[in-house]
N, C-alpha and C. Protein backbone atom coordinates (compact mmCIF):
# COMPACT_ATOMS: atom_id res chain seq x y z
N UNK A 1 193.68 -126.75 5.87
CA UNK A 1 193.43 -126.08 4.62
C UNK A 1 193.94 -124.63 4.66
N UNK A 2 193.85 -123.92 6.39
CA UNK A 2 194.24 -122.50 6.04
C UNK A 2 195.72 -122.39 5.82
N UNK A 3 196.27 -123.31 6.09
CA UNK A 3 198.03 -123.15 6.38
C UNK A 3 197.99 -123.64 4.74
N UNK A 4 198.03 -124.19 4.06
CA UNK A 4 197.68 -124.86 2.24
C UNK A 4 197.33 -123.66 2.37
N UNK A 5 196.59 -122.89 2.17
CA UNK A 5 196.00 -121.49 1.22
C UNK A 5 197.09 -120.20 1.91
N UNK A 6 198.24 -120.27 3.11
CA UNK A 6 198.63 -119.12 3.27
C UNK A 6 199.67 -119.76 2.61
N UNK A 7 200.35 -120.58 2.69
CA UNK A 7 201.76 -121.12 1.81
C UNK A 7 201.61 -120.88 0.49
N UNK A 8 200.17 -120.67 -0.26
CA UNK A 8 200.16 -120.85 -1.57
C UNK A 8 200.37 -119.72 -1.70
N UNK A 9 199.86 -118.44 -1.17
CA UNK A 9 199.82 -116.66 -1.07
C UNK A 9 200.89 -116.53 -1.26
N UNK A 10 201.93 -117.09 0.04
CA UNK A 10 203.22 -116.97 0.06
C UNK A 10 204.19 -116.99 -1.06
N UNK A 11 203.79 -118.23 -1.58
CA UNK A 11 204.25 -117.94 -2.84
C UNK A 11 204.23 -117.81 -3.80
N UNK A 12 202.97 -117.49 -4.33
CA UNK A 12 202.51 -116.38 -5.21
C UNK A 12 203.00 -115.42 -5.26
N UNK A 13 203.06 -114.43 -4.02
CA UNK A 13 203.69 -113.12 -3.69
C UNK A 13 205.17 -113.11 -4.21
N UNK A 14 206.07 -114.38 -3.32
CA UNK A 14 207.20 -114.69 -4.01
C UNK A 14 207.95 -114.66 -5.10
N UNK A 15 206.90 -115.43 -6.26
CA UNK A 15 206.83 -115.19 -7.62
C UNK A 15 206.51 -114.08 -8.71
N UNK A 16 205.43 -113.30 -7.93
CA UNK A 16 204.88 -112.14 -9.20
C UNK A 16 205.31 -111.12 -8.78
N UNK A 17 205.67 -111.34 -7.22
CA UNK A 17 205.78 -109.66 -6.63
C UNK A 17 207.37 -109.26 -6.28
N UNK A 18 207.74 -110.72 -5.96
CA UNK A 18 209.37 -110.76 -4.99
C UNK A 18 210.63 -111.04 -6.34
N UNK A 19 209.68 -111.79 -7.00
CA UNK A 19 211.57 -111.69 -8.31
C UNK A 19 211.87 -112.78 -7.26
N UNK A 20 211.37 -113.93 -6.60
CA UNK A 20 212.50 -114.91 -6.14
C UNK A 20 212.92 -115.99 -6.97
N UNK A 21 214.08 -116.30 -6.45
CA UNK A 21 215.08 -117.63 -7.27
C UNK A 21 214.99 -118.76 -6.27
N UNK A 22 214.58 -118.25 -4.79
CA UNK A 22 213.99 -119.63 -4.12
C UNK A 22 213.20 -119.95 -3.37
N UNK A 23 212.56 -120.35 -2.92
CA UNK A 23 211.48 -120.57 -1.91
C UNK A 23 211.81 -121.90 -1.02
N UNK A 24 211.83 -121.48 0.07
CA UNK A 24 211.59 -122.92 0.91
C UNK A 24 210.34 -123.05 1.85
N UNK A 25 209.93 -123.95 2.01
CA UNK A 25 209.28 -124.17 2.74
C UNK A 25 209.21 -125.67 3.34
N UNK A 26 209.45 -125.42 4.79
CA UNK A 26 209.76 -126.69 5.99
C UNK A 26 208.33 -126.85 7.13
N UNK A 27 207.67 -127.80 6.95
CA UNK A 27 206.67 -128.50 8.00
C UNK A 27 207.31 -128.61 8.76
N UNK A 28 207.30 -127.90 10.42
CA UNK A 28 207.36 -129.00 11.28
C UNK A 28 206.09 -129.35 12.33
N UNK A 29 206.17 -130.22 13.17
CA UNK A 29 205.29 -130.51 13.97
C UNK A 29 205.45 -130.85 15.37
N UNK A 30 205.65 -130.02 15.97
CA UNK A 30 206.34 -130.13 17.58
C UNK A 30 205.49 -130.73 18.34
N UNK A 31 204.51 -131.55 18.12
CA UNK A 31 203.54 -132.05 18.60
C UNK A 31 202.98 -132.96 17.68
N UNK A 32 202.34 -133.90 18.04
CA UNK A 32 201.69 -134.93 17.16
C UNK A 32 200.16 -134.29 16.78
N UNK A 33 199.89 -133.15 17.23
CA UNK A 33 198.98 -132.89 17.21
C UNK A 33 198.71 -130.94 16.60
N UNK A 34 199.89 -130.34 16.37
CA UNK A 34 200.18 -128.92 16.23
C UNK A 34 200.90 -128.92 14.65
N UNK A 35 201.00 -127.98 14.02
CA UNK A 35 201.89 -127.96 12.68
C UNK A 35 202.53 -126.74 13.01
N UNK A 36 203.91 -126.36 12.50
CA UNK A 36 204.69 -124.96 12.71
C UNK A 36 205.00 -124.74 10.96
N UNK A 37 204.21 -124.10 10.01
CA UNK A 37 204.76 -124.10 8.43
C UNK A 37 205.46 -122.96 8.55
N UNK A 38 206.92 -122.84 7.70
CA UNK A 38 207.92 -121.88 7.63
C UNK A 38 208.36 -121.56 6.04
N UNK A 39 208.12 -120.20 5.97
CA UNK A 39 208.18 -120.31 4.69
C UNK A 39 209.72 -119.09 3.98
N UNK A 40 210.14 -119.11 3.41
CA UNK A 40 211.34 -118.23 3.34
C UNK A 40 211.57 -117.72 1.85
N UNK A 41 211.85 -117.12 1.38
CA UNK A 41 212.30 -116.54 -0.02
C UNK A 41 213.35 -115.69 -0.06
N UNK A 42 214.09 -115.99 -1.40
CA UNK A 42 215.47 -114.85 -1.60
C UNK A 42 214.84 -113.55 -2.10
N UNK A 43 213.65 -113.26 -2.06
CA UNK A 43 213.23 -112.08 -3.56
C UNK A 43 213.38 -110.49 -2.59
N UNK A 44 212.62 -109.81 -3.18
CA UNK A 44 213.30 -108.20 -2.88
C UNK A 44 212.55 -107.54 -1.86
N UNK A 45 211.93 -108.92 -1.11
CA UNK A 45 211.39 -108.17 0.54
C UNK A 45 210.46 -106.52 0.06
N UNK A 46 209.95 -106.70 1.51
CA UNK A 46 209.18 -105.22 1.47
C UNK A 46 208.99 -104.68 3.32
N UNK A 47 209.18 -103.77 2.68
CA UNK A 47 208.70 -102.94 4.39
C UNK A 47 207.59 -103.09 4.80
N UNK A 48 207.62 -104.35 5.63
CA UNK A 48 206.17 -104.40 6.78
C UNK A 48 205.44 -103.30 7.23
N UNK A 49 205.78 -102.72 7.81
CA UNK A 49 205.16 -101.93 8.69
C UNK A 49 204.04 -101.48 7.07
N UNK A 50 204.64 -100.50 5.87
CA UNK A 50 204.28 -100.10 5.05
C UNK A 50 203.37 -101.26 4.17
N UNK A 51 203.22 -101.97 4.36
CA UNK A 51 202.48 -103.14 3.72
C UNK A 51 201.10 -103.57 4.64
N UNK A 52 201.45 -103.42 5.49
CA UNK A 52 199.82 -104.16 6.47
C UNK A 52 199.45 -102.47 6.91
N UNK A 53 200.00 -101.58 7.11
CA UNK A 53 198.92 -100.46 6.74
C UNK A 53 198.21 -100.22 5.33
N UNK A 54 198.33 -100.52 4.26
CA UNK A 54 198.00 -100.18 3.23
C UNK A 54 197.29 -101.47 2.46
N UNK A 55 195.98 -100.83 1.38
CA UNK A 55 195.62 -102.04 1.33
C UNK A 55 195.95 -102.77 0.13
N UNK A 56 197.28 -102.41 -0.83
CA UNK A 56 197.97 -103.48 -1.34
C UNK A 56 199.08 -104.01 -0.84
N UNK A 57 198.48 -104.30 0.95
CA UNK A 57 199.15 -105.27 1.18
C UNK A 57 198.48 -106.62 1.72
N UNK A 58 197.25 -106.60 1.01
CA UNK A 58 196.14 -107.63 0.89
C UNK A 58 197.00 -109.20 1.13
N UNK A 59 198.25 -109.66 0.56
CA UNK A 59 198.31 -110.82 0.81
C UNK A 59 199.14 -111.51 1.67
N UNK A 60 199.68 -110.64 2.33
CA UNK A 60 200.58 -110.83 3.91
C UNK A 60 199.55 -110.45 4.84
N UNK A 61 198.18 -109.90 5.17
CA UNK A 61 197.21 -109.72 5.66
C UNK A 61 196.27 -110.68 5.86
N UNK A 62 196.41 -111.56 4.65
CA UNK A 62 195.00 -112.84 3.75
C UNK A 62 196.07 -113.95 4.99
N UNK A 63 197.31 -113.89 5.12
CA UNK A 63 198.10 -114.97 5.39
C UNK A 63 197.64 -115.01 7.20
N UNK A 64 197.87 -113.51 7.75
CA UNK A 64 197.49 -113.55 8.82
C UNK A 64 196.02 -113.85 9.56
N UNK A 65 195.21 -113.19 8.69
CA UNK A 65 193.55 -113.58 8.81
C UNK A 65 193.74 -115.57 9.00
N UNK A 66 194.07 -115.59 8.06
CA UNK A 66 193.81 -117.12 7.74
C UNK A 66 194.43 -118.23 8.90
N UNK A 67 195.79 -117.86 9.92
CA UNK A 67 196.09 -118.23 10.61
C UNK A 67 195.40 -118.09 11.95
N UNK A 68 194.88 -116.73 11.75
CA UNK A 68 194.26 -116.66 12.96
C UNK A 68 192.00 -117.03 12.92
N UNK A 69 191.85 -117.57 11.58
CA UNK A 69 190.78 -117.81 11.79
C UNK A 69 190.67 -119.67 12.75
N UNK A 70 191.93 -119.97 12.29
CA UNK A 70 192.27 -121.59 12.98
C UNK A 70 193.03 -121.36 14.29
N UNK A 71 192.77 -120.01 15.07
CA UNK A 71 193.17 -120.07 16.38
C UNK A 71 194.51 -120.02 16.35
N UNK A 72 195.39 -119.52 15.22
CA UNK A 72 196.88 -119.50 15.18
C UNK A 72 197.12 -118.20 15.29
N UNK A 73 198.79 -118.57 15.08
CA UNK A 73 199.13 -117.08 14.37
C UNK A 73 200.21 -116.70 13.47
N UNK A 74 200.32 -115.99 12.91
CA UNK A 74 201.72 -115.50 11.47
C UNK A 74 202.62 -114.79 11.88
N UNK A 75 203.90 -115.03 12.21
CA UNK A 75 204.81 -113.64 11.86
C UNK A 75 205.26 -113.92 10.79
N UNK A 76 205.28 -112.68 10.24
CA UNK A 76 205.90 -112.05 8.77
C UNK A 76 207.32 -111.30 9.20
N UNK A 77 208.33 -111.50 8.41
CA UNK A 77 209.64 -110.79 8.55
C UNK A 77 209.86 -110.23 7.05
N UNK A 78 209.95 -109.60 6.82
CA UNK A 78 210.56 -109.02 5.67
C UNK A 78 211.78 -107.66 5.88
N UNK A 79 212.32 -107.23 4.62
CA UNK A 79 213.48 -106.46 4.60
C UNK A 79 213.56 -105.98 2.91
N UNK A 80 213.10 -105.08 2.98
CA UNK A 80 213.61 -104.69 1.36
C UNK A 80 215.05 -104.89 1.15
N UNK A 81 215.26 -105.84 -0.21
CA UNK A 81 216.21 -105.77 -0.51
C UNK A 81 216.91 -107.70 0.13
N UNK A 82 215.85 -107.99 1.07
CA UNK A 82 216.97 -109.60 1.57
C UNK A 82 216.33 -110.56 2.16
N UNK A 83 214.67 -110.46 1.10
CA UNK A 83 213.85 -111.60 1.19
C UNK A 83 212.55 -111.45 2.46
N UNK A 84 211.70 -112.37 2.62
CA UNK A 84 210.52 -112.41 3.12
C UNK A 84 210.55 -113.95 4.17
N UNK A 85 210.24 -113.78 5.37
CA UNK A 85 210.02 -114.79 6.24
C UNK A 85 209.00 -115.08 6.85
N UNK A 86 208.18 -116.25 6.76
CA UNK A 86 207.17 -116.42 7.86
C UNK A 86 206.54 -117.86 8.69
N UNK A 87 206.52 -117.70 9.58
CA UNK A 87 205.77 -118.69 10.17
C UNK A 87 204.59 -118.60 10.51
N UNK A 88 204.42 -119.67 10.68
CA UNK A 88 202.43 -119.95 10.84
C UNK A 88 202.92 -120.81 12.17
N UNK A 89 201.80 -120.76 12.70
CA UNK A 89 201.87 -121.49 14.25
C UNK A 89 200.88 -121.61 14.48
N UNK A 90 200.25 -122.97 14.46
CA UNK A 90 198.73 -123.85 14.07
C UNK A 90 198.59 -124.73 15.70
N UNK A 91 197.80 -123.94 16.40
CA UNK A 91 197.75 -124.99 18.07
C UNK A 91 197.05 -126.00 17.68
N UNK A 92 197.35 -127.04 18.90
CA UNK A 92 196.66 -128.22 18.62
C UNK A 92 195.42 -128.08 18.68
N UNK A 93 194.53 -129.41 18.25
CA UNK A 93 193.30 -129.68 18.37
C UNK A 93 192.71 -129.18 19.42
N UNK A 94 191.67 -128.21 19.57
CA UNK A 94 190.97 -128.77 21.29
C UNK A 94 191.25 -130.08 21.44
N UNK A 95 190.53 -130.54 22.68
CA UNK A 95 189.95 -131.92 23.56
C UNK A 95 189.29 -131.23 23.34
N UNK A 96 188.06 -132.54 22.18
CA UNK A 96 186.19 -132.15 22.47
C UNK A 96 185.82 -132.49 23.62
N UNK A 97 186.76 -133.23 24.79
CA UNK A 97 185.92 -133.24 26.17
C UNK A 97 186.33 -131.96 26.91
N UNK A 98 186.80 -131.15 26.64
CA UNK A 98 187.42 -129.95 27.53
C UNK A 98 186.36 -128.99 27.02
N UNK A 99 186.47 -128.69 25.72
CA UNK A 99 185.41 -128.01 24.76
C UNK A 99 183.70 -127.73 25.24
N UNK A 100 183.36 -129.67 25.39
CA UNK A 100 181.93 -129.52 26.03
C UNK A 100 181.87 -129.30 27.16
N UNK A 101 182.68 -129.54 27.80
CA UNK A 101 182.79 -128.92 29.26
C UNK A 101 182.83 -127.46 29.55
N UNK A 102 183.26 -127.19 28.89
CA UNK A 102 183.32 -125.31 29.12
C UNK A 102 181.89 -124.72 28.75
N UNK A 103 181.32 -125.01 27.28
CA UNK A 103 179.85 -124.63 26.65
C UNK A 103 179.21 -125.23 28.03
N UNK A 104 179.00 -126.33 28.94
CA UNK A 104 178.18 -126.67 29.67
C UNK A 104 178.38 -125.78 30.95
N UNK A 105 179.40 -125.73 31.23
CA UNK A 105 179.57 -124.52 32.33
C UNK A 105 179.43 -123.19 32.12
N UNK A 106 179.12 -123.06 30.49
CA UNK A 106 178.58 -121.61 30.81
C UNK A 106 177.10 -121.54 30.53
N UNK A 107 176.60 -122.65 30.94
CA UNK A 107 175.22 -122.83 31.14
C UNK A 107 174.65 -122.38 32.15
């Protein structure tokens, strides 16, 4: 669901904020068990650095929170002027036997 709610940000942002004419976005899954979502746009980019310090840059921030509340993580690429890039990188499942094993050893 968090990778669905950062793709949707994505392109939202894309649309109201970027002026894009395209969006792609490619699933892959290097694992039967992991997802890699990639998301790309032609629109008019913005300076990172200047965006996640500041707080209208709420939705390249919402994208990263959200990856990393599922134990992932986001890079964001952008460039004023030659579009917006990002991946999400979603690890696999625990093993719930690895899982209870650890809570029991720190018993």
């Amino acid at each position: 669901m968090q990778c669905f709610l950062s793709l949707r940000e994505a392109s939202t942002n894309a649309i109201e904020h970027a002026n894009a004419s395209r969006i792609d976005v490619v699933l892959e899954s290097p694992a039967s068990d992991s997802l890699t979502p990639r998301f790309a746009d032609d629109g008019a980019g913005f300076d990172t650095k200047q965006t996640f310090s500041s707080p209208a840059g709420l939705g390249p921030s919402m994208i990263r929170e959200r990856a990393e509340s599922i134990r992932g993580s986001a890079q964001i690429l952008s460039t004023p002027g030659k579009g917006t890039r990002a991946t999400i990188t979603v690890p696999p499942k625990p093993d719930p036997t690895s899982t209870q094993d650890a809570l029991e050893s720190e018993k």
